[in-house]
PDB file of N, CA and C in Angstrom:
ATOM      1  N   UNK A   1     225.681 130.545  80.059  1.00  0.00           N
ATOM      2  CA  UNK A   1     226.644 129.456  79.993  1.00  0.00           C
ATOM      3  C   UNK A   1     226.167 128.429  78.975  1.00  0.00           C
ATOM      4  N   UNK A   2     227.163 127.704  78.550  1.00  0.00           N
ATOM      5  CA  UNK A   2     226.534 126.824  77.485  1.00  0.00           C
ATOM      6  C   UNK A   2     226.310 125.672  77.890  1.00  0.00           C
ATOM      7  N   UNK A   3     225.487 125.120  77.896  1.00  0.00           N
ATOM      8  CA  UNK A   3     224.986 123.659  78.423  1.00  0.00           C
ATOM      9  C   UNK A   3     224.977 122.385  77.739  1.00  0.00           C
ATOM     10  N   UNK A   4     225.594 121.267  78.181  1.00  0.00           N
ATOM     11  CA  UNK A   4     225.037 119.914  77.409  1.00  0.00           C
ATOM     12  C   UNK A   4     224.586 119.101  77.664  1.00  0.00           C
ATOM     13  N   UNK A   5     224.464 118.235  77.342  1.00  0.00           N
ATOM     14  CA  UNK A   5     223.072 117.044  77.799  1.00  0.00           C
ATOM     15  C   UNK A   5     223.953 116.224  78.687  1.00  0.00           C
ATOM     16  N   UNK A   6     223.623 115.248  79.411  1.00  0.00           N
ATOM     17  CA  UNK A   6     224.492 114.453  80.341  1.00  0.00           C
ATOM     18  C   UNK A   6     225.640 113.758  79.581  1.00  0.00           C
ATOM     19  N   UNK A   7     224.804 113.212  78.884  1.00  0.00           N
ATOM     20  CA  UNK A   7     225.908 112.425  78.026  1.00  0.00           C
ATOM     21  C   UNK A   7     226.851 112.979  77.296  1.00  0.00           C
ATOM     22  N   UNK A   8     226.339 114.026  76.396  1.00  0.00           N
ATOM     23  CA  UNK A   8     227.720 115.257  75.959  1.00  0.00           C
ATOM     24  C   UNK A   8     228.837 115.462  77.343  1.00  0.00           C
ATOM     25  N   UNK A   9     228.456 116.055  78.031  1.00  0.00           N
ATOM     26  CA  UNK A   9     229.242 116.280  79.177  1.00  0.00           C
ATOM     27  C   UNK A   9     229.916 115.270  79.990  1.00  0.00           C
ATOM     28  N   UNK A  10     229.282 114.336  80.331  1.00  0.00           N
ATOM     29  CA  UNK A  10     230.270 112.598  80.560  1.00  0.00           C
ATOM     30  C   UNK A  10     231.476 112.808  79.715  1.00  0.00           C
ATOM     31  N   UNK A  11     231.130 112.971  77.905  1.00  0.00           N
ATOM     32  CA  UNK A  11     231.880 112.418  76.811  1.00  0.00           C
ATOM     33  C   UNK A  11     233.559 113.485  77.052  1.00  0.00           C
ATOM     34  N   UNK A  12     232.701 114.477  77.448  1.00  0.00           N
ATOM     35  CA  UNK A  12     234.099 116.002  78.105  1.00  0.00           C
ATOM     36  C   UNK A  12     234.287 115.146  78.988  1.00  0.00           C
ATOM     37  N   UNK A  13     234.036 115.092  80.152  1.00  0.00           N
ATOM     38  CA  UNK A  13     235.010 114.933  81.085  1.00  0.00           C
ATOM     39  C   UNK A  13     235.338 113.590  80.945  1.00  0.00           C
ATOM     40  N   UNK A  14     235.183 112.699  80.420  1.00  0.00           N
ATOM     41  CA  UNK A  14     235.932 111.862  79.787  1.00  0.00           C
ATOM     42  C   UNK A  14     237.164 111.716  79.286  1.00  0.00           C
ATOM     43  N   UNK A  15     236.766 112.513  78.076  1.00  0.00           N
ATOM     44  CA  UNK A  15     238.192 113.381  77.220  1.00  0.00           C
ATOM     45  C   UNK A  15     239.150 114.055  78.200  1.00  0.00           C
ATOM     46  N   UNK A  16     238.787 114.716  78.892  1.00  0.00           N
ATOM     47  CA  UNK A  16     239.930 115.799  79.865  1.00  0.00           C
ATOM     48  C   UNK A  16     240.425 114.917  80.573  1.00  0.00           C
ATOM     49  N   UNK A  17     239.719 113.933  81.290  1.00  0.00           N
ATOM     50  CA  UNK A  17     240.682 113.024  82.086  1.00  0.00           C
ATOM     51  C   UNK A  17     241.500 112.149  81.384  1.00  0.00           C
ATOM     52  N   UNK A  18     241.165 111.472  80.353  1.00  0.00           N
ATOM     53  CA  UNK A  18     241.886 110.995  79.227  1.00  0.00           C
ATOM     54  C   UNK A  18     243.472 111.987  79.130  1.00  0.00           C
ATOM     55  N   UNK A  19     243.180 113.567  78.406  1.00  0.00           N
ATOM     56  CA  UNK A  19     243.852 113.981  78.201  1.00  0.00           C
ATOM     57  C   UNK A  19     245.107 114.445  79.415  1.00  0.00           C
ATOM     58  N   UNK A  20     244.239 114.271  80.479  1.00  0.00           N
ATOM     59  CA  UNK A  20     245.096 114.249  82.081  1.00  0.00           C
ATOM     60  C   UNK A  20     245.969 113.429  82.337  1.00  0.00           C
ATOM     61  N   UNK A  21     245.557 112.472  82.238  1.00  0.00           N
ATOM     62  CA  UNK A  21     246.475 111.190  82.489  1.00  0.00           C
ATOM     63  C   UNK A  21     247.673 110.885  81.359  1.00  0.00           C
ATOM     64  N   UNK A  22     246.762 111.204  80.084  1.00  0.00           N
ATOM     65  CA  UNK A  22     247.778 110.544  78.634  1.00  0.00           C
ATOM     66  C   UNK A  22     249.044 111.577  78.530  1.00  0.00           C
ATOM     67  N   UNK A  23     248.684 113.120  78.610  1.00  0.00           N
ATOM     68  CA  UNK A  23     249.759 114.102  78.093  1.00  0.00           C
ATOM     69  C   UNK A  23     250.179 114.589  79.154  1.00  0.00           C
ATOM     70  N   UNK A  24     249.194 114.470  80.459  1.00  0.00           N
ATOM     71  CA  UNK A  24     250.545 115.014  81.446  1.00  0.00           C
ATOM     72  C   UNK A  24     250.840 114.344  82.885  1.00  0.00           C
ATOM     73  N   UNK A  25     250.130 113.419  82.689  1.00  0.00           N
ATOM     74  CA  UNK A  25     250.817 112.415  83.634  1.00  0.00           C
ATOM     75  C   UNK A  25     250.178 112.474  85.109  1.00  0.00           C
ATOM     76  N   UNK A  26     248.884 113.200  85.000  1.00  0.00           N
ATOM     77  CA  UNK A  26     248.233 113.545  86.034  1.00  0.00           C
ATOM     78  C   UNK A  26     246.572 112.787  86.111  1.00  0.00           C
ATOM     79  N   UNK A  27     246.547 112.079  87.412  1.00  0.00           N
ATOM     80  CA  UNK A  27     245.432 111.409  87.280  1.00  0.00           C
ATOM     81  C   UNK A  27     244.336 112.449  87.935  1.00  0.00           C
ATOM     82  N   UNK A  28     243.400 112.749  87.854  1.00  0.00           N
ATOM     83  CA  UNK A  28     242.205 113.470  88.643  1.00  0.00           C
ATOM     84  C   UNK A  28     241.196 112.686  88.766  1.00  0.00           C
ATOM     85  N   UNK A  29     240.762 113.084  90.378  1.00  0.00           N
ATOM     86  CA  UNK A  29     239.210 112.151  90.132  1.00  0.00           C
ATOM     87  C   UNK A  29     238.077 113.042  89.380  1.00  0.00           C
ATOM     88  N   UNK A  30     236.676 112.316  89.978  1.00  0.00           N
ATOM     89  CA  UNK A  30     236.108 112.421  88.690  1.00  0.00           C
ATOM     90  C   UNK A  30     235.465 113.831  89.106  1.00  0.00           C
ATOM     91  N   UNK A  31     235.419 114.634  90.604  1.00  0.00           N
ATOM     92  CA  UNK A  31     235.350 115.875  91.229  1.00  0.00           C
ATOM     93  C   UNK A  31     235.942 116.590  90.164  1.00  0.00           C
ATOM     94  N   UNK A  32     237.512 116.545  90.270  1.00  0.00           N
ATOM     95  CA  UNK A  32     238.142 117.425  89.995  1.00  0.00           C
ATOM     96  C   UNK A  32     237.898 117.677  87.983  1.00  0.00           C
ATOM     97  N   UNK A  33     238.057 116.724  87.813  1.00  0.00           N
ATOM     98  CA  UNK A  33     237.548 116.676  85.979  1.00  0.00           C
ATOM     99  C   UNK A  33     236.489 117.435  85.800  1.00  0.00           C
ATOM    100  N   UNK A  34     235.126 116.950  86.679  1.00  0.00           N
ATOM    101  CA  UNK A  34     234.168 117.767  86.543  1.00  0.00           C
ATOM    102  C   UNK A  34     234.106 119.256  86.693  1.00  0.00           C
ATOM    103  N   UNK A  35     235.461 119.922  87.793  1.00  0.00           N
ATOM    104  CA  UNK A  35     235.476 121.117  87.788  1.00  0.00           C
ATOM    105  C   UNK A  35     236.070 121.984  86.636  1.00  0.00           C
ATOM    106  N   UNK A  36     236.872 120.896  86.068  1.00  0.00           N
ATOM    107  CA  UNK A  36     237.722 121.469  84.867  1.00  0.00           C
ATOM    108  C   UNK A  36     236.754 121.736  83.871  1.00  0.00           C
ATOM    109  N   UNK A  37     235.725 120.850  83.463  1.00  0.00           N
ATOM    110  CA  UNK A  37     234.386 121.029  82.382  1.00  0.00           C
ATOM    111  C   UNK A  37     234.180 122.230  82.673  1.00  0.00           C
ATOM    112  N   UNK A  38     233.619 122.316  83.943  1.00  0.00           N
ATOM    113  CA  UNK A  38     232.276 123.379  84.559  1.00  0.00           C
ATOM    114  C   UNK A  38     233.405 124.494  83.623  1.00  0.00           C
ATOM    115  N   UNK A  39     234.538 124.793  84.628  1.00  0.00           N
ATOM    116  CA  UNK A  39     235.042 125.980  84.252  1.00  0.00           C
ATOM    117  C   UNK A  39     235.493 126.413  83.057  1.00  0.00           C
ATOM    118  N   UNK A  40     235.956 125.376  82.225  1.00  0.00           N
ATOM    119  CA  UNK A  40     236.195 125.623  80.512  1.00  0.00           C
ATOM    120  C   UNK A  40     235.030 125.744  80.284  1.00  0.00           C
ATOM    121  N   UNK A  41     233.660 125.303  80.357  1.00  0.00           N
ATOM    122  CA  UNK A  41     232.273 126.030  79.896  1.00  0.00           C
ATOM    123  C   UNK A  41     231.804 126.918  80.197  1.00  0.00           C
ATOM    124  N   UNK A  42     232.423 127.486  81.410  1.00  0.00           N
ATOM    125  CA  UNK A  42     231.759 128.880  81.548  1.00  0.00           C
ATOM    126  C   UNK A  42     232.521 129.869  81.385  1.00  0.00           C
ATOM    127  N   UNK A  43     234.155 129.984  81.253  1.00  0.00           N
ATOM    128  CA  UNK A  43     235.041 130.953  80.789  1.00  0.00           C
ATOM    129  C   UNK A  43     235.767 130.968  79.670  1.00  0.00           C
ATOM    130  N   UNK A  44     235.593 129.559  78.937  1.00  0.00           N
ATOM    131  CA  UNK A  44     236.317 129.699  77.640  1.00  0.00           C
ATOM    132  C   UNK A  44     235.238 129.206  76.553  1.00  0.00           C
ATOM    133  N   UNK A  45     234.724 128.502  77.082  1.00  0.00           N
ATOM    134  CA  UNK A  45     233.331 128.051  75.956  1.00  0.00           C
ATOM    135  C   UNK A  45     232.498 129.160  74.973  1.00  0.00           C
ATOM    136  N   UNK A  46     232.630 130.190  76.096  1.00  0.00           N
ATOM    137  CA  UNK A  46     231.533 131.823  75.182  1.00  0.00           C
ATOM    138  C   UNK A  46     232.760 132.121  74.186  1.00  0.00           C
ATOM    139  N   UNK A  47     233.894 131.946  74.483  1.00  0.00           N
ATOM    140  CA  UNK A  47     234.756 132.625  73.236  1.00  0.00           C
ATOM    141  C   UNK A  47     234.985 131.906  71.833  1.00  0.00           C
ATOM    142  N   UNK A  48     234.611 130.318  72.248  1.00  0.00           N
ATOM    143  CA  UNK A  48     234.544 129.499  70.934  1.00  0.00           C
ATOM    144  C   UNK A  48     233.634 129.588  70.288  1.00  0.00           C
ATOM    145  N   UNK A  49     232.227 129.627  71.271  1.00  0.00           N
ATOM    146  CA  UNK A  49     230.904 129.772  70.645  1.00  0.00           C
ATOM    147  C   UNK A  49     230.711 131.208  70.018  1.00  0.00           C
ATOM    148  N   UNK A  50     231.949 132.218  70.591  1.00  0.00           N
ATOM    149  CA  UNK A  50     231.447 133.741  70.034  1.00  0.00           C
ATOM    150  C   UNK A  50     232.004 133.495  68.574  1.00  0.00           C
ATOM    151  N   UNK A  51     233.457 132.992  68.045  1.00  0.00           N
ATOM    152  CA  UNK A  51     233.543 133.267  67.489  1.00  0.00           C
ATOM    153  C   UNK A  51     233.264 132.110  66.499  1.00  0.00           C
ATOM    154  N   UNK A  52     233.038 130.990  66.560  1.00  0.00           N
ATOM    155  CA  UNK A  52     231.714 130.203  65.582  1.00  0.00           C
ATOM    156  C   UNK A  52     230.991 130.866  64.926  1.00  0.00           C
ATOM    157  N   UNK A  53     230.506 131.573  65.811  1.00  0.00           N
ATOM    158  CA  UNK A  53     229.585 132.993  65.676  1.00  0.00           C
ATOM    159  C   UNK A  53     229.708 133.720  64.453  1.00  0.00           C
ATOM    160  N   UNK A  54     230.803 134.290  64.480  1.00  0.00           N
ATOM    161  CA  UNK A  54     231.534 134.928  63.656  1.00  0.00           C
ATOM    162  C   UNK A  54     231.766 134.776  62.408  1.00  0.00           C
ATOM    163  N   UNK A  55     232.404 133.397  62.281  1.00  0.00           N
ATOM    164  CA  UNK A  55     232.765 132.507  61.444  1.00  0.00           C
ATOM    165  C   UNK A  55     231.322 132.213  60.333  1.00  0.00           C
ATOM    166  N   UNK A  56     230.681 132.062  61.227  1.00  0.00           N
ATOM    167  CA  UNK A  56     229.463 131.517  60.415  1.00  0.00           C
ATOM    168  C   UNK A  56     228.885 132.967  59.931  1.00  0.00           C
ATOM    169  N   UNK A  57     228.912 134.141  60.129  1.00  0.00           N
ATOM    170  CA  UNK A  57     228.403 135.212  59.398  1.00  0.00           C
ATOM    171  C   UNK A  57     229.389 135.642  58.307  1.00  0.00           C
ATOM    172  N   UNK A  58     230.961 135.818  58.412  1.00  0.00           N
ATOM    173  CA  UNK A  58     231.576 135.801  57.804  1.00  0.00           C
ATOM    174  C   UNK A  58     231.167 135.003  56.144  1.00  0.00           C
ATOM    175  N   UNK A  59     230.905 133.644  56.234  1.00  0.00           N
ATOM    176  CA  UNK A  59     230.953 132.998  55.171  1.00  0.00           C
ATOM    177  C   UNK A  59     229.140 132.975  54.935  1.00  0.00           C
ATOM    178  N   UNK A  60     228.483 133.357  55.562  1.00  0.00           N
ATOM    179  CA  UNK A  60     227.243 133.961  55.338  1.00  0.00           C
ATOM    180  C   UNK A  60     227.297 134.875  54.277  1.00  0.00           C
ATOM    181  N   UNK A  61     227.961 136.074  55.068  1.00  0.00           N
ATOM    182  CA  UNK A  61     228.169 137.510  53.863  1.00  0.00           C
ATOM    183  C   UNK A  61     228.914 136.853  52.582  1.00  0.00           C
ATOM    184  N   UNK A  62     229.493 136.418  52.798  1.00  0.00           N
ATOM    185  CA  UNK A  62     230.305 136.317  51.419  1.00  0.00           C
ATOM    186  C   UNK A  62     229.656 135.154  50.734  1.00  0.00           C
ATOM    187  N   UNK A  63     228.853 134.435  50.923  1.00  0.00           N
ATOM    188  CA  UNK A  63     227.810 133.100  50.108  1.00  0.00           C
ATOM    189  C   UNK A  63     226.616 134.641  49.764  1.00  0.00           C
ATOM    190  N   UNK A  64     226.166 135.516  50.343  1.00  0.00           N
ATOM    191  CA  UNK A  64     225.381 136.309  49.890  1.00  0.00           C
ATOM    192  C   UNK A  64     225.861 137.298  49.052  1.00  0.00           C
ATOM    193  N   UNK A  65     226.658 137.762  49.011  1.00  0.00           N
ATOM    194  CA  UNK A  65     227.556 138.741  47.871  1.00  0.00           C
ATOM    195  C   UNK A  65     227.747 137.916  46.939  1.00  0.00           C
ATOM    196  N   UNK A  66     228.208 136.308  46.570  1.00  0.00           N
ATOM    197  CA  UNK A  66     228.165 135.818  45.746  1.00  0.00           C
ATOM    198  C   UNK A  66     226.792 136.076  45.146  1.00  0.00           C
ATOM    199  N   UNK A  67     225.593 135.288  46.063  1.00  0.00           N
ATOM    200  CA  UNK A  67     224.158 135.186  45.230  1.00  0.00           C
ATOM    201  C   UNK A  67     224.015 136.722  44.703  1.00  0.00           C
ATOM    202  N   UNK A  68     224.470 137.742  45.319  1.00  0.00           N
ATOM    203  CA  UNK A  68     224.232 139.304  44.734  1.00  0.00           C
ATOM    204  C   UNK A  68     224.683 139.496  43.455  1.00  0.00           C
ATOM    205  N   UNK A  69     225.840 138.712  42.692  1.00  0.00           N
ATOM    206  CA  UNK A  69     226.538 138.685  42.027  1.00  0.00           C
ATOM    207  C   UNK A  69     225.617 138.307  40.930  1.00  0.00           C
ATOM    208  N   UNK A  70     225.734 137.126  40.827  1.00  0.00           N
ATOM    209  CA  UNK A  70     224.984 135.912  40.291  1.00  0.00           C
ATOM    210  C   UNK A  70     223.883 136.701  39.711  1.00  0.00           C
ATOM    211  N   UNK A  71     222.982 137.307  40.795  1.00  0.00           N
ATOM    212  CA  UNK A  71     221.676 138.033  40.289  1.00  0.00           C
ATOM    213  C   UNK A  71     222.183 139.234  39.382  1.00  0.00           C
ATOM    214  N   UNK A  72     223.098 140.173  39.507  1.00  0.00           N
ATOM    215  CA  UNK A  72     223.132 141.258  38.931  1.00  0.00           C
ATOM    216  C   UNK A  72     223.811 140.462  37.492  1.00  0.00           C
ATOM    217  N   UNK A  73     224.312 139.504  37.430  1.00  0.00           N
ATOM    218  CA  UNK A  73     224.999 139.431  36.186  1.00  0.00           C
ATOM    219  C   UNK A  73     223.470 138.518  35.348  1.00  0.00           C
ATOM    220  N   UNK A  74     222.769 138.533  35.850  1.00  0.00           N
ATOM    221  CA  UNK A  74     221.392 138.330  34.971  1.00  0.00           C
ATOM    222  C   UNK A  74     221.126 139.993  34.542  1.00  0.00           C
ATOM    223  N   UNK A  75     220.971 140.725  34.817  1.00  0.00           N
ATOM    224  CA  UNK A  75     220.807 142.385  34.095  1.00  0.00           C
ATOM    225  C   UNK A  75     220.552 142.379  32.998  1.00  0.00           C
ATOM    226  N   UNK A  76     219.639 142.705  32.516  1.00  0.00           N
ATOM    227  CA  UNK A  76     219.565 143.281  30.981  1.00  0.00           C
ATOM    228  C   UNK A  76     220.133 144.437  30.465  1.00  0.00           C
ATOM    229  N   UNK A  77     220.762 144.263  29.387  1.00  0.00           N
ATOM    230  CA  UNK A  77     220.909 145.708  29.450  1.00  0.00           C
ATOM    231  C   UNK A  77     219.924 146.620  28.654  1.00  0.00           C
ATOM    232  N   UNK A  78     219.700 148.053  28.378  1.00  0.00           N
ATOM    233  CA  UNK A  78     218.412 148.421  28.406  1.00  0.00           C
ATOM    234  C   UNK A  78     218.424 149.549  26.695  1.00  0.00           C
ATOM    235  N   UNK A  79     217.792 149.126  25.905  1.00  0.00           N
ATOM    236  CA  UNK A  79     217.517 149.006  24.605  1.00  0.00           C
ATOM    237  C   UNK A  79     216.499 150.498  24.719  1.00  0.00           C
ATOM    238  N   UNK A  80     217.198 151.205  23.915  1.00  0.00           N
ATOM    239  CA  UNK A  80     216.643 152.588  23.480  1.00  0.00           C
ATOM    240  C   UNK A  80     216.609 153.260  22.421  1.00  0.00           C
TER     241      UNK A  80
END
């Protein structure tokens, strides 16, 4: 599960109750907010963090195929 420091996690359930009250008109105490964190961090959190994941190798490979580039177009060509 992904974990945050107290204060990260205050700053969520902060936000969610915020977003509770502002967009749908629903107040929760601070129980129920906290359950909403817990459970968006442990069932939807791995899929953001997976594909961050992702994201960040994606533009990995392709910043390294560039530098591959870069290097081969230094080549000499070869005198005989």
């Amino acid at each position: 599960m992904i974990t945050f420091t107290p204060e990260q996690r205050n700053e969520l359930i902060q936000r969610v109750r915020n977003y509770c009250e502002g967009e749908l008109s629903l107040e929760l105490g601070r129980f129920d907010v906290e359950f909403l964190v817990d459970f968006f961090t442990k069932e939807i959190g791995p899929l953001y963090y997976n594909q961050g994941l992702f994201d960040a190798v994606a533009m990995l490979d392709k910043r390294v195929d560039e530098v591959r580039e870069s290097i081969m177009a230094l080549e000499k060509s070869e005198t005989k």
